[in-house]
N, C-alpha and C. Protein backbone atom coordinates (compact mmCIF):
# COMPACT_ATOMS: atom_id res chain seq x y z
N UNK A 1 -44.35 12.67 -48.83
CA UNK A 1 -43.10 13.02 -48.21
C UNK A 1 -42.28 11.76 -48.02
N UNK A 2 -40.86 11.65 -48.73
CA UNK A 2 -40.15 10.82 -48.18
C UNK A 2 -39.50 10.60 -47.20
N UNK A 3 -39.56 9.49 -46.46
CA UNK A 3 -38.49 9.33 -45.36
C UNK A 3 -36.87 9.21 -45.73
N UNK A 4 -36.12 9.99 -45.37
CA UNK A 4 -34.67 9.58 -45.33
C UNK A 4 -34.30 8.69 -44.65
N UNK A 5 -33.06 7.84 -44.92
CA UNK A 5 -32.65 6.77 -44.24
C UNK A 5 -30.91 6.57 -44.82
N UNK A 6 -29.95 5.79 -43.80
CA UNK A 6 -28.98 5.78 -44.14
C UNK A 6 -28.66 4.70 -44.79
N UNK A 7 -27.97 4.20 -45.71
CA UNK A 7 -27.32 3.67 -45.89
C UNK A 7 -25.80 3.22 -46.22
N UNK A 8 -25.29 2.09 -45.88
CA UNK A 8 -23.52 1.86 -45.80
C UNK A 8 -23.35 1.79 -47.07
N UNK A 9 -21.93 2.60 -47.64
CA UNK A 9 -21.96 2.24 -48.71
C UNK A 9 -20.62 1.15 -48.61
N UNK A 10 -19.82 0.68 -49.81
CA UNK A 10 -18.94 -0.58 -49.55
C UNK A 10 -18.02 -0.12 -48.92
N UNK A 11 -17.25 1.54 -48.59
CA UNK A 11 -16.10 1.88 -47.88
C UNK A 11 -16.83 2.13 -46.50
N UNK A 12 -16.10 1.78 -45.51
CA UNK A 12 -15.94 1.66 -44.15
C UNK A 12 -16.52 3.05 -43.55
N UNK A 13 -15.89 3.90 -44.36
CA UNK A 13 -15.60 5.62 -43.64
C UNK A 13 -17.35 6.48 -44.18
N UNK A 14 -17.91 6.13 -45.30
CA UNK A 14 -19.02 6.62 -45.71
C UNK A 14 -20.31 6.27 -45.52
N UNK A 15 -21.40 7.07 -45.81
CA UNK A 15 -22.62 6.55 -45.53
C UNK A 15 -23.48 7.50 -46.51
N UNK A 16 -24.35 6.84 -46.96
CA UNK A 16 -25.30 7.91 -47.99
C UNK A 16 -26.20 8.05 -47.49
N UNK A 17 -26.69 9.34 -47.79
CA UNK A 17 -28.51 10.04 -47.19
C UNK A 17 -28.89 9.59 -48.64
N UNK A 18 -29.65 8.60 -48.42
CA UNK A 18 -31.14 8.46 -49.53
C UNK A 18 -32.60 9.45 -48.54
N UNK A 19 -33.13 10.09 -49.28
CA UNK A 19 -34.11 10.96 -48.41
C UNK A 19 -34.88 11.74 -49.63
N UNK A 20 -34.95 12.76 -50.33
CA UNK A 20 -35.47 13.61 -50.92
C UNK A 20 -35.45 13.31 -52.33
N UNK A 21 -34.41 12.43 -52.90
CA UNK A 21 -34.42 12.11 -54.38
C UNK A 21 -32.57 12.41 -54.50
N UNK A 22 -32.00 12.93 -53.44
CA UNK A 22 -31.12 13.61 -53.66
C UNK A 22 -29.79 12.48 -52.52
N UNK A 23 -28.35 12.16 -53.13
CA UNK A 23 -27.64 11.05 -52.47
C UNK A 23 -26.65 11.85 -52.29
N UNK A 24 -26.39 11.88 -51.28
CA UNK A 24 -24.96 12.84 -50.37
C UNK A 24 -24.34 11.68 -49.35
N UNK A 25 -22.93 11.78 -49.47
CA UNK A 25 -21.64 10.79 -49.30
C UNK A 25 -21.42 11.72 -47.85
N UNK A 26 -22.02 11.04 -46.22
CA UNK A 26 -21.73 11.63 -45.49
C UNK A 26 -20.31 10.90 -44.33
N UNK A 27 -19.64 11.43 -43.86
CA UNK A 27 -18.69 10.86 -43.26
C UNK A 27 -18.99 10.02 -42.50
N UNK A 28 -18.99 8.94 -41.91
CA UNK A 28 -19.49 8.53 -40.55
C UNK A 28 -18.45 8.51 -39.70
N UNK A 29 -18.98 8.29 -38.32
CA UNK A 29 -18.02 9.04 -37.11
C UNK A 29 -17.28 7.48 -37.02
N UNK A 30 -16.05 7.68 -36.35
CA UNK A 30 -15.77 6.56 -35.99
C UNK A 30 -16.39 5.68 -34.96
N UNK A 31 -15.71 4.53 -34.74
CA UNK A 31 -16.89 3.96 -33.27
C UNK A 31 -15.57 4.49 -32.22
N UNK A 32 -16.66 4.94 -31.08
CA UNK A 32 -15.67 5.33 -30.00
C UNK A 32 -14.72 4.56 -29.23
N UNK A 33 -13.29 5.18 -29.05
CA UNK A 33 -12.50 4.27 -28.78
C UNK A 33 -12.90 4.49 -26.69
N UNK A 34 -12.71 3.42 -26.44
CA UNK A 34 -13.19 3.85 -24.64
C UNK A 34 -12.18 3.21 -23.98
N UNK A 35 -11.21 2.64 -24.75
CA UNK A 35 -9.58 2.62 -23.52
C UNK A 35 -9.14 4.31 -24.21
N UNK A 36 -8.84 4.94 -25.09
CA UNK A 36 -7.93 5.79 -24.91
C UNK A 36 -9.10 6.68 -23.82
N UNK A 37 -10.80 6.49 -24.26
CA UNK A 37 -11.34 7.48 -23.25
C UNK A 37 -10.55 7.45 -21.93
N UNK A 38 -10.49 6.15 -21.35
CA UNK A 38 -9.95 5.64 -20.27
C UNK A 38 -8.65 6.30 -19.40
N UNK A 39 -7.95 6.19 -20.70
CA UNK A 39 -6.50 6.55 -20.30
C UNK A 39 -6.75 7.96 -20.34
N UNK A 40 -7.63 8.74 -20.97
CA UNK A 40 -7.87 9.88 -20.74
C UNK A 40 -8.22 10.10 -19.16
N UNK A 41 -9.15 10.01 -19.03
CA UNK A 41 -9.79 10.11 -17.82
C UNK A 41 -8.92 10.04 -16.20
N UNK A 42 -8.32 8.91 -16.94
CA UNK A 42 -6.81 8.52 -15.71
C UNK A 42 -5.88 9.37 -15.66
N UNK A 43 -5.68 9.85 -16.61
CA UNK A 43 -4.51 10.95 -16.95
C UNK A 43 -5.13 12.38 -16.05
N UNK A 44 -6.17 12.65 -16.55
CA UNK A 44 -6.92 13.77 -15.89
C UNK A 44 -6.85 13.73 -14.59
N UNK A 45 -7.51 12.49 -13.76
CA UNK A 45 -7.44 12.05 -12.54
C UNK A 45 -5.95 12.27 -11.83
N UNK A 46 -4.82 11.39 -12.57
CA UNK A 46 -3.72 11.84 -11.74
C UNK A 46 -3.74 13.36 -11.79
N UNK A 47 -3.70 14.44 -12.63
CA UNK A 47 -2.90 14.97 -12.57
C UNK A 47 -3.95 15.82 -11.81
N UNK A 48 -5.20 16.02 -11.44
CA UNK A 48 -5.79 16.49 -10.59
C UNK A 48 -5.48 16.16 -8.80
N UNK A 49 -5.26 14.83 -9.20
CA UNK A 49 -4.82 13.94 -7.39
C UNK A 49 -3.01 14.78 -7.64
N UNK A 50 -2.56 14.30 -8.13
CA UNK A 50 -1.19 15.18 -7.51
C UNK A 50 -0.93 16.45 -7.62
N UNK A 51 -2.15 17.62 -8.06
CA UNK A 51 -2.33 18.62 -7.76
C UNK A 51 -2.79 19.58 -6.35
N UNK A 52 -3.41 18.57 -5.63
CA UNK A 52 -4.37 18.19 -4.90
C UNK A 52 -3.50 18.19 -3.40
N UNK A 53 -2.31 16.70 -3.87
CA UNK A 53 -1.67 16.20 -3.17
C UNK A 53 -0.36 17.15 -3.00
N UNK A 54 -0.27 18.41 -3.78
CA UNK A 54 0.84 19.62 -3.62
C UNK A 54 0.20 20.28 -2.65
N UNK A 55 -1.16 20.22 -2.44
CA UNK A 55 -1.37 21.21 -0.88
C UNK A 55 -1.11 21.30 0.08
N UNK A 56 -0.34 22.16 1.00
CA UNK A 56 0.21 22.04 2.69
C UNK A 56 -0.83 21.60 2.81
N UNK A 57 -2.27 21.57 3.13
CA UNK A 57 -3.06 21.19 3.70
C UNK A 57 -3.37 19.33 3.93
N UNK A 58 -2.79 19.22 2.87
CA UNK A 58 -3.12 17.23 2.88
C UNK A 58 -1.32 16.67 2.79
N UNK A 59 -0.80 17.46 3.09
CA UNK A 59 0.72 17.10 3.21
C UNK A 59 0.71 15.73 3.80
N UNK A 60 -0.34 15.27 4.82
CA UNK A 60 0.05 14.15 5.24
C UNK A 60 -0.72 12.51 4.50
N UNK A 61 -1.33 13.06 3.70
CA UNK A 61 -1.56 12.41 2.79
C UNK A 61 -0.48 11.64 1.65
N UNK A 62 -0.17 10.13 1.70
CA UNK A 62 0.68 9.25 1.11
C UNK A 62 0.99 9.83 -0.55
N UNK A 63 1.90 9.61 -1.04
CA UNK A 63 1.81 10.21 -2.90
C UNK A 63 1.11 9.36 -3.20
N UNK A 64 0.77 7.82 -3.52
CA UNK A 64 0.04 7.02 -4.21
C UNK A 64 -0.78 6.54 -3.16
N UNK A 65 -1.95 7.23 -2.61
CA UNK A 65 -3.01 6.71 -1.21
C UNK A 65 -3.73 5.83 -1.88
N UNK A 66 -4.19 4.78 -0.89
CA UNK A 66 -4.83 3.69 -1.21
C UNK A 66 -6.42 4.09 -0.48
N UNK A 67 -7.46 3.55 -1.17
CA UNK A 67 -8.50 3.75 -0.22
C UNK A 67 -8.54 3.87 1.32
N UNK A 68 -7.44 2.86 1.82
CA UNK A 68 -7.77 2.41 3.38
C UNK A 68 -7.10 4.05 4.36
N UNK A 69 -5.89 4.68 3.23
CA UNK A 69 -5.03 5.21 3.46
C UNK A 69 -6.36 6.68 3.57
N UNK A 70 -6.83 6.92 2.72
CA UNK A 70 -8.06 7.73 2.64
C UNK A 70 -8.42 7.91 4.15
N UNK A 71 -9.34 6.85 4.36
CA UNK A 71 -10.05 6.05 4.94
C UNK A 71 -9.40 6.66 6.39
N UNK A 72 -8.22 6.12 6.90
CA UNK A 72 -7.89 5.90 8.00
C UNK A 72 -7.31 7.77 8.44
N UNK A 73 -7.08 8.26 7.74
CA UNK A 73 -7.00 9.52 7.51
C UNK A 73 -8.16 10.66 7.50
N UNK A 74 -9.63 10.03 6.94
CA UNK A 74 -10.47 10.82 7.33
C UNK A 74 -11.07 10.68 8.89
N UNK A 75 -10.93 9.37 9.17
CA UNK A 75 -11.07 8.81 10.75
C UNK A 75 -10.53 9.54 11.22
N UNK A 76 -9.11 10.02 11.33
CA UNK A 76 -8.40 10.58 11.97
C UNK A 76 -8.99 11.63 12.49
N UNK A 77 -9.78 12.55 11.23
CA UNK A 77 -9.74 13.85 11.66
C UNK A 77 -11.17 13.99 12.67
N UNK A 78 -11.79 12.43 12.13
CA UNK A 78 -13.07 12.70 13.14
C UNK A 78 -13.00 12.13 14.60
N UNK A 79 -12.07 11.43 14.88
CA UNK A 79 -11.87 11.58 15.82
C UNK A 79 -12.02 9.70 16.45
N UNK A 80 -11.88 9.09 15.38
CA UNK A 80 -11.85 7.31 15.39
C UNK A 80 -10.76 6.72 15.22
N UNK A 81 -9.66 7.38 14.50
CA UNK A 81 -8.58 6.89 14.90
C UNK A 81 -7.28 7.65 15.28
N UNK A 82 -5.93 6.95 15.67
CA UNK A 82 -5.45 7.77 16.28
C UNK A 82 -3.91 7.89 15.08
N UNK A 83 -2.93 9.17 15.80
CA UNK A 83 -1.70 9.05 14.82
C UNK A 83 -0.81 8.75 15.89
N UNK A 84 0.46 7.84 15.62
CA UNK A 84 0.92 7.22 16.60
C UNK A 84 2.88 8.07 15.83
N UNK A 85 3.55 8.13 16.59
CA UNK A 85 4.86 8.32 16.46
C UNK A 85 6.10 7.29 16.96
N UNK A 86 6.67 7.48 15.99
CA UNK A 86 7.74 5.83 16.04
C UNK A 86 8.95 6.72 15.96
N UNK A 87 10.10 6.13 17.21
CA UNK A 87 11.07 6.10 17.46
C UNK A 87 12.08 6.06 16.87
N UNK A 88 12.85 5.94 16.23
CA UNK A 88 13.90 4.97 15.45
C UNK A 88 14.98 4.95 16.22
N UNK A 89 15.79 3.97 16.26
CA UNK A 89 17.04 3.77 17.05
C UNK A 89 18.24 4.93 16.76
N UNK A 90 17.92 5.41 15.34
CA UNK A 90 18.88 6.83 15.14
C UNK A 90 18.15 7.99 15.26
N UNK A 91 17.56 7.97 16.20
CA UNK A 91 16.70 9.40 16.90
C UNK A 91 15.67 9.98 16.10
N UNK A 92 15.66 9.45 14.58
CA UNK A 92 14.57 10.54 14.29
C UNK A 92 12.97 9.59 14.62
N UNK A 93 11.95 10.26 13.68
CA UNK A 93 10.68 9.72 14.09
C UNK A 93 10.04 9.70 13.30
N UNK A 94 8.91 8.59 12.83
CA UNK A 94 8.00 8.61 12.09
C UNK A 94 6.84 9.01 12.30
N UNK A 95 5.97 9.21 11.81
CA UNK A 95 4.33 9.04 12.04
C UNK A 95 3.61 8.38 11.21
N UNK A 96 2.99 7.64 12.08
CA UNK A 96 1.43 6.44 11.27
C UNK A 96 0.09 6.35 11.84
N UNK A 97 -0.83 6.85 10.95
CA UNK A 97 -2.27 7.09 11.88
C UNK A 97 -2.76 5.32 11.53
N UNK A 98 -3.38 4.89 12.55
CA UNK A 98 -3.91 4.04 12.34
C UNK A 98 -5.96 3.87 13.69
N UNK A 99 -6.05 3.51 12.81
CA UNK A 99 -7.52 3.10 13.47
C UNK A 99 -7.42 2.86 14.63
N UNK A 100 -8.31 3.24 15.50
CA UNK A 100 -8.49 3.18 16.92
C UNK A 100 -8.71 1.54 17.86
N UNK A 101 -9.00 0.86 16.74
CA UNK A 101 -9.30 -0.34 17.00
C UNK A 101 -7.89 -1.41 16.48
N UNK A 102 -6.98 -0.81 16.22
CA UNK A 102 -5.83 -1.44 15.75
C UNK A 102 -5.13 -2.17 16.65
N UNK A 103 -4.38 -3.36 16.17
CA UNK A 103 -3.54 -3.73 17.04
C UNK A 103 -2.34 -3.98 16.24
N UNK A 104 -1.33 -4.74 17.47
CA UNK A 104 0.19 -4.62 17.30
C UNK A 104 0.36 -4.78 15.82
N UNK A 105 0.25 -5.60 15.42
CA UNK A 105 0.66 -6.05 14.17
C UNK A 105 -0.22 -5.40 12.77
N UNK A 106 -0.85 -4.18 13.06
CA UNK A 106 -1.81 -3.86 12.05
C UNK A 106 -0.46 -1.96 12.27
N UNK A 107 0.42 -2.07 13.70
CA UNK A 107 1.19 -0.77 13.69
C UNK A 107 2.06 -1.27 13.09
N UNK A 108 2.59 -2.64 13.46
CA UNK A 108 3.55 -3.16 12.70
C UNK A 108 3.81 -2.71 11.08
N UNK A 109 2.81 -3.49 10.93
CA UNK A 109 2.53 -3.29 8.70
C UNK A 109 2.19 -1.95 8.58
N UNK A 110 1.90 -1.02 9.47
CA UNK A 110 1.93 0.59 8.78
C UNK A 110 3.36 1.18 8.82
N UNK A 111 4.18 0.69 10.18
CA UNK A 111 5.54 1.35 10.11
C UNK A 111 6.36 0.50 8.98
N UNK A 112 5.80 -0.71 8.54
CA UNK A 112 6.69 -1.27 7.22
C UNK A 112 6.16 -0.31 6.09
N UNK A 113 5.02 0.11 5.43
CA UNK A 113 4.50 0.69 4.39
C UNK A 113 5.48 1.85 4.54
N UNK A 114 5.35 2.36 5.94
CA UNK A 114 5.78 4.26 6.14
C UNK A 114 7.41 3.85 5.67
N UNK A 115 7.75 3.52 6.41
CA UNK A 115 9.62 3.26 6.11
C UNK A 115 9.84 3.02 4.75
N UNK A 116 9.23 2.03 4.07
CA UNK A 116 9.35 1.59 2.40
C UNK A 116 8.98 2.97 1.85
N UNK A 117 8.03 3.53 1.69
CA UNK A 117 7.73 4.41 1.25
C UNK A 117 8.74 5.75 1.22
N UNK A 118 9.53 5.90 2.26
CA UNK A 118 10.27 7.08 2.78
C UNK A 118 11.78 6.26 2.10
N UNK A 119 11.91 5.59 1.79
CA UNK A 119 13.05 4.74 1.77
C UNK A 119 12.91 4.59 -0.40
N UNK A 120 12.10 4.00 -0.89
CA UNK A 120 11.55 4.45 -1.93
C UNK A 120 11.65 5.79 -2.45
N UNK A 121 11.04 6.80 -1.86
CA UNK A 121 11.30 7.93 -2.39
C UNK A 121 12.55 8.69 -2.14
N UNK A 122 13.35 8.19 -0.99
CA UNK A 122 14.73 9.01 -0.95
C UNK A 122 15.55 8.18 -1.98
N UNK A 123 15.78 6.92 -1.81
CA UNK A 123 16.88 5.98 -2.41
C UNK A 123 16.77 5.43 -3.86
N UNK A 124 15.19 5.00 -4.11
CA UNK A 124 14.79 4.35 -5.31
C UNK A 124 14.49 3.19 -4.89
N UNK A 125 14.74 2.35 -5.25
CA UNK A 125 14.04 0.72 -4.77
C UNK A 125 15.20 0.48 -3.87
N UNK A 126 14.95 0.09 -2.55
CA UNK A 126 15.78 -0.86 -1.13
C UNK A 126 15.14 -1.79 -0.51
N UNK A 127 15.88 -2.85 -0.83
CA UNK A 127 14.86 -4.06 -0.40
C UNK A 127 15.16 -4.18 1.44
N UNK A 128 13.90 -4.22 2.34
CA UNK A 128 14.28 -4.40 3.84
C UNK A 128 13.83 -5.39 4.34
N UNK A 129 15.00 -6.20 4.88
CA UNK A 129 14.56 -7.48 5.41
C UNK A 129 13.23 -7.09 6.71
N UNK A 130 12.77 -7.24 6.52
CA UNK A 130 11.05 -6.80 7.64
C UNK A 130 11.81 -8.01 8.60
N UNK A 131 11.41 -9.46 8.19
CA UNK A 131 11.69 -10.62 8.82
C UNK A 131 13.06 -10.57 9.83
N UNK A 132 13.98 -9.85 9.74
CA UNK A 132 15.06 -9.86 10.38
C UNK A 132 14.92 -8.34 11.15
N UNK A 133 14.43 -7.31 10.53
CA UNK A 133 13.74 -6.51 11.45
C UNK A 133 13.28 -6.77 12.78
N UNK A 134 11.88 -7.62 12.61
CA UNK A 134 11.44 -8.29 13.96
C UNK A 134 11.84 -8.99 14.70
N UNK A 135 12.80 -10.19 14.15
CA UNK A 135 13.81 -10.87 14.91
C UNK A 135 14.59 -10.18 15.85
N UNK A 136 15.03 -9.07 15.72
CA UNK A 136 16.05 -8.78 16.37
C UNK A 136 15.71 -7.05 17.07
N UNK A 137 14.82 -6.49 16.87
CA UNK A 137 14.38 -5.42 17.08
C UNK A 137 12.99 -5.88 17.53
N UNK A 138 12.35 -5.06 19.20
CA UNK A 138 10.67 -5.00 19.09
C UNK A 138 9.91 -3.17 19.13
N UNK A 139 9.17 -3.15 19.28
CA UNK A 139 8.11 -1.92 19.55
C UNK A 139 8.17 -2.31 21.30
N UNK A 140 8.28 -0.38 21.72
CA UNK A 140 7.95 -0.50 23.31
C UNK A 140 7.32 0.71 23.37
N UNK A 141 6.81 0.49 24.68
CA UNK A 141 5.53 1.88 24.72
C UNK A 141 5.65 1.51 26.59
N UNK A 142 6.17 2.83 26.71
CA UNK A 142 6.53 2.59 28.40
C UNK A 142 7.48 1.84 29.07
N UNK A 143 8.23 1.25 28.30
CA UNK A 143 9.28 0.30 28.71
C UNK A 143 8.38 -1.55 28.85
N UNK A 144 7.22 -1.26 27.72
CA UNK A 144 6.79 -2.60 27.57
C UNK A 144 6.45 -3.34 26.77
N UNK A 145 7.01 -4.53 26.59
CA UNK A 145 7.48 -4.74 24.52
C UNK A 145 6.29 -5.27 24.34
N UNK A 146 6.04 -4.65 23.24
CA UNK A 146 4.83 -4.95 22.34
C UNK A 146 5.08 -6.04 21.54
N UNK A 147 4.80 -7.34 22.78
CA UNK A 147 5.62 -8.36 21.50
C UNK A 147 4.01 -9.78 21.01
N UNK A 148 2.85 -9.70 21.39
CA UNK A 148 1.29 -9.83 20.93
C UNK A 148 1.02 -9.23 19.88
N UNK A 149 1.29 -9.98 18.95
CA UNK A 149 0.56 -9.75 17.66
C UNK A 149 -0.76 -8.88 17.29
N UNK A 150 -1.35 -9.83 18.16
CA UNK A 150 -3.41 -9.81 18.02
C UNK A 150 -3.63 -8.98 19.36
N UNK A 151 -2.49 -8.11 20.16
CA UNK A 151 -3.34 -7.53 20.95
C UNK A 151 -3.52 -6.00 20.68
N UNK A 152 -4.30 -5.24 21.12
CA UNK A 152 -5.11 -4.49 20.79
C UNK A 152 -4.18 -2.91 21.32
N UNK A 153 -3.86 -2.44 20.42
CA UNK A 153 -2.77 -1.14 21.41
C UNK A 153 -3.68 -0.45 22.36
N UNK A 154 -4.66 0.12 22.33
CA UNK A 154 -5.15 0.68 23.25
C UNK A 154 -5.21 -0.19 24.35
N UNK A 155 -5.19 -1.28 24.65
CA UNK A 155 -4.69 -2.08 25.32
C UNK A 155 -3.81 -1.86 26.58
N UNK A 156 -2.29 -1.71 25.96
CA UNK A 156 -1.07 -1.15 26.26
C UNK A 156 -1.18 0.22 26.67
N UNK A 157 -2.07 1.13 26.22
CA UNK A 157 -2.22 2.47 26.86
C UNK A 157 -2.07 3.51 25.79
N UNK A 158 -2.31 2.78 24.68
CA UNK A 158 -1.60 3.52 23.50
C UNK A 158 -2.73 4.33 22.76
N UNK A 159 -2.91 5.47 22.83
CA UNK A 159 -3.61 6.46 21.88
C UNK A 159 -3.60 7.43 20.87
N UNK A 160 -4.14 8.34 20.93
CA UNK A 160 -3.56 9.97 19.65
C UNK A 160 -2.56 10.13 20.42
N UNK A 161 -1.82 10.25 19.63
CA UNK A 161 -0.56 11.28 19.99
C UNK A 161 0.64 10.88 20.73
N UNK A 162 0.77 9.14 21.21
CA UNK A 162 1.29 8.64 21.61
C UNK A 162 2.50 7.87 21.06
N UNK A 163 3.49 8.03 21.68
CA UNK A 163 5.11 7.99 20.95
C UNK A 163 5.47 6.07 21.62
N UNK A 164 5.54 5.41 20.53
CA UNK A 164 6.35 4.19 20.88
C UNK A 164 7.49 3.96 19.74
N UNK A 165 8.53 2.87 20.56
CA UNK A 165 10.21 3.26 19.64
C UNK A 165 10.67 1.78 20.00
N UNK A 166 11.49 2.09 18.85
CA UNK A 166 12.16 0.50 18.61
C UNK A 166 13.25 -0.01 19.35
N UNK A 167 13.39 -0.90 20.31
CA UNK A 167 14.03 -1.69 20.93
C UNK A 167 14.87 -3.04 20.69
N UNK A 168 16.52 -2.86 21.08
CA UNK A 168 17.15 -4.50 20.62
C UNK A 168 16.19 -5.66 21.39
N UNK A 169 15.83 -6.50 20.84
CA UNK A 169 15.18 -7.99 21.20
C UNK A 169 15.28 -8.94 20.08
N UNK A 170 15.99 -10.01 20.80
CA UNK A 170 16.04 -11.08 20.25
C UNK A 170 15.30 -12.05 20.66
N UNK A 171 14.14 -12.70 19.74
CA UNK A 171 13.18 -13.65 19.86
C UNK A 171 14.06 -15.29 20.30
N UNK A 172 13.50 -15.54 21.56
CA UNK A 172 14.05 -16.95 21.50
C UNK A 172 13.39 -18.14 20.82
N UNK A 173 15.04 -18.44 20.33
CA UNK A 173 14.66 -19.56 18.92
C UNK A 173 14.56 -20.47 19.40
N UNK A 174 13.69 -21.39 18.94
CA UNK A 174 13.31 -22.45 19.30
C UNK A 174 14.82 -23.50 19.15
N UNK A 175 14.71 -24.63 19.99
CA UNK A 175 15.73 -25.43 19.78
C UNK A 175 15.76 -26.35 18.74
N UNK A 176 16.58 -26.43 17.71
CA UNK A 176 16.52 -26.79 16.45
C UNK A 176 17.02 -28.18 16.96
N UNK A 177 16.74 -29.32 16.58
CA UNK A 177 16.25 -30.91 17.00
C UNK A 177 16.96 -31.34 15.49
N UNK A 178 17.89 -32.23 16.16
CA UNK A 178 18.40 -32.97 14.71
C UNK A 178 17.71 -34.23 14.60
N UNK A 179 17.57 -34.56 13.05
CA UNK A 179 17.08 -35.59 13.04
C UNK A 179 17.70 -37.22 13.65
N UNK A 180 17.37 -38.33 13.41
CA UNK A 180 17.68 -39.48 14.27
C UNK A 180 19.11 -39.89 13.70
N UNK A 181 18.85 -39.71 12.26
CA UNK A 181 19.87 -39.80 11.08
C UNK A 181 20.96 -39.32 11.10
N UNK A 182 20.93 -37.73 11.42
CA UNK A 182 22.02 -37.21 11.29
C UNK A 182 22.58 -37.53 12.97
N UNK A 183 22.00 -37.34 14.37
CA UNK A 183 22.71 -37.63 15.24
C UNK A 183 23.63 -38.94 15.21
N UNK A 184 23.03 -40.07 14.57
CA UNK A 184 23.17 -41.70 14.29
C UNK A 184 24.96 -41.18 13.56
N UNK A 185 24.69 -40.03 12.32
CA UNK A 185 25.98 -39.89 11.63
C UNK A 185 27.02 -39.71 12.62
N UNK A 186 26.74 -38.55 13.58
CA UNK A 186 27.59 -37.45 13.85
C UNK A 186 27.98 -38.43 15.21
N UNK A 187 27.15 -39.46 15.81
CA UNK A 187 27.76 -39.66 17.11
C UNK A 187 28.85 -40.99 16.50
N UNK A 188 28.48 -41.93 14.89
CA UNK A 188 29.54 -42.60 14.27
C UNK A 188 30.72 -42.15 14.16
N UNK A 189 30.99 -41.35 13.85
CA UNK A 189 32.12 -40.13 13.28
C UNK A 189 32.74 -39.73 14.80
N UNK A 190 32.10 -40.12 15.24
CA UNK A 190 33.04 -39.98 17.19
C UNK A 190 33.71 -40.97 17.02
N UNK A 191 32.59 -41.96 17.18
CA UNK A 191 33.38 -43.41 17.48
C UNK A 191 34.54 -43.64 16.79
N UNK A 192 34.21 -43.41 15.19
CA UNK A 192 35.51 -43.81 14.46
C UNK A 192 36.83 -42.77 14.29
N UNK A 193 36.37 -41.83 15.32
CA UNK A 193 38.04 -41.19 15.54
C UNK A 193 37.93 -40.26 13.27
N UNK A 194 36.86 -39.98 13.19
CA UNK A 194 37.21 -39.31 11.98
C UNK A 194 36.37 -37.79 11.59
């Protein structure tokens, strides 16, 4: 009994059965491509996640969620973290769940994500000065500015279901110090009457 076995022949696409006495020109498969698998797979994935993401039920679920966004959202429902509601100076209100262990500046960077995001999807791209945001606007919760970075909202009194809103404050600026040079200029320019 002979063994069959393949062999390549000189074109790329063929392969011969040597085996029985008898030579048959069989196709060979291509080698698998595993980016289009890829892009397959991704394709599938979105369109299952924004199928998903059409349910009243996860409505509060972000369009493009990030793990943490997952994450801080399944906390929610167990009962580790909390959803907090933001003010806006033109009456309406946001909502941002964040971890129970959060502080100021971790509500901070969720009400920047939430606003971009809402701002993004109504307008298209709007760039927001954040930096001049904080300058001149703070967070209050009881009539008490949340102006501690690193401190801890529950802290402040802040839990589920608890409403804090944005307030005018202006950070005092430090006193800007001229150098030796330029005072040396500016008090010359007295003297010489110019």
């Amino acid at each position: 009994m002979e063994s069959s076995s393949l062999i390549p022949t000189s074109g790329d696409d063929t392969i011969e059965e040597v085996g029985t006495g008898v030579v048959n020109n069989v196709a060979a498969a291509p080698p698998p491509d595993y980016t289009n698998n890829n892009n397959v797979r991704k394709a599938r994935f979105r369109s299952t996640l924004a199928a998903l993401l059409d349910d009243p039920i996860l409505a509060d679920v972000p369009k493009n969620p990030t793990f943490s966004d997952v994450d801080t959202l399944i906390s929610l429902e167990l009962g580790s973290a909390m959803r907090i509601s933001v003010l806006k100076l033109d009456g309406t209100s946001i909502e941002v769940a964040l971890m129970n262990s959060a502080t100021v500046k971790n509500l901070r960077l969720a009400i920047q994500k939430k606003v971009d995001a809402i701002e993004q999807s109504q307008m298209g791209y709007r760039h927001i000065s954040w930096k001049h945001v904080w300058e001149n606007f703070c967070l209050s919760f009881h009539n008490e500015k949340l102006l501690d970075d690193n401190a801890i909202l529950e802290s402040y009194g802040i839990r589920n279901n608890s409403q804090v809103q944005f307030i005018p404050y202006v950070k005092a600026r430090a006193i800007k110090r001229h150098s030796k040079r330029r005072k040396h200029r500016f008090l010359h320019s007295l003297k010489n009457g110019t």
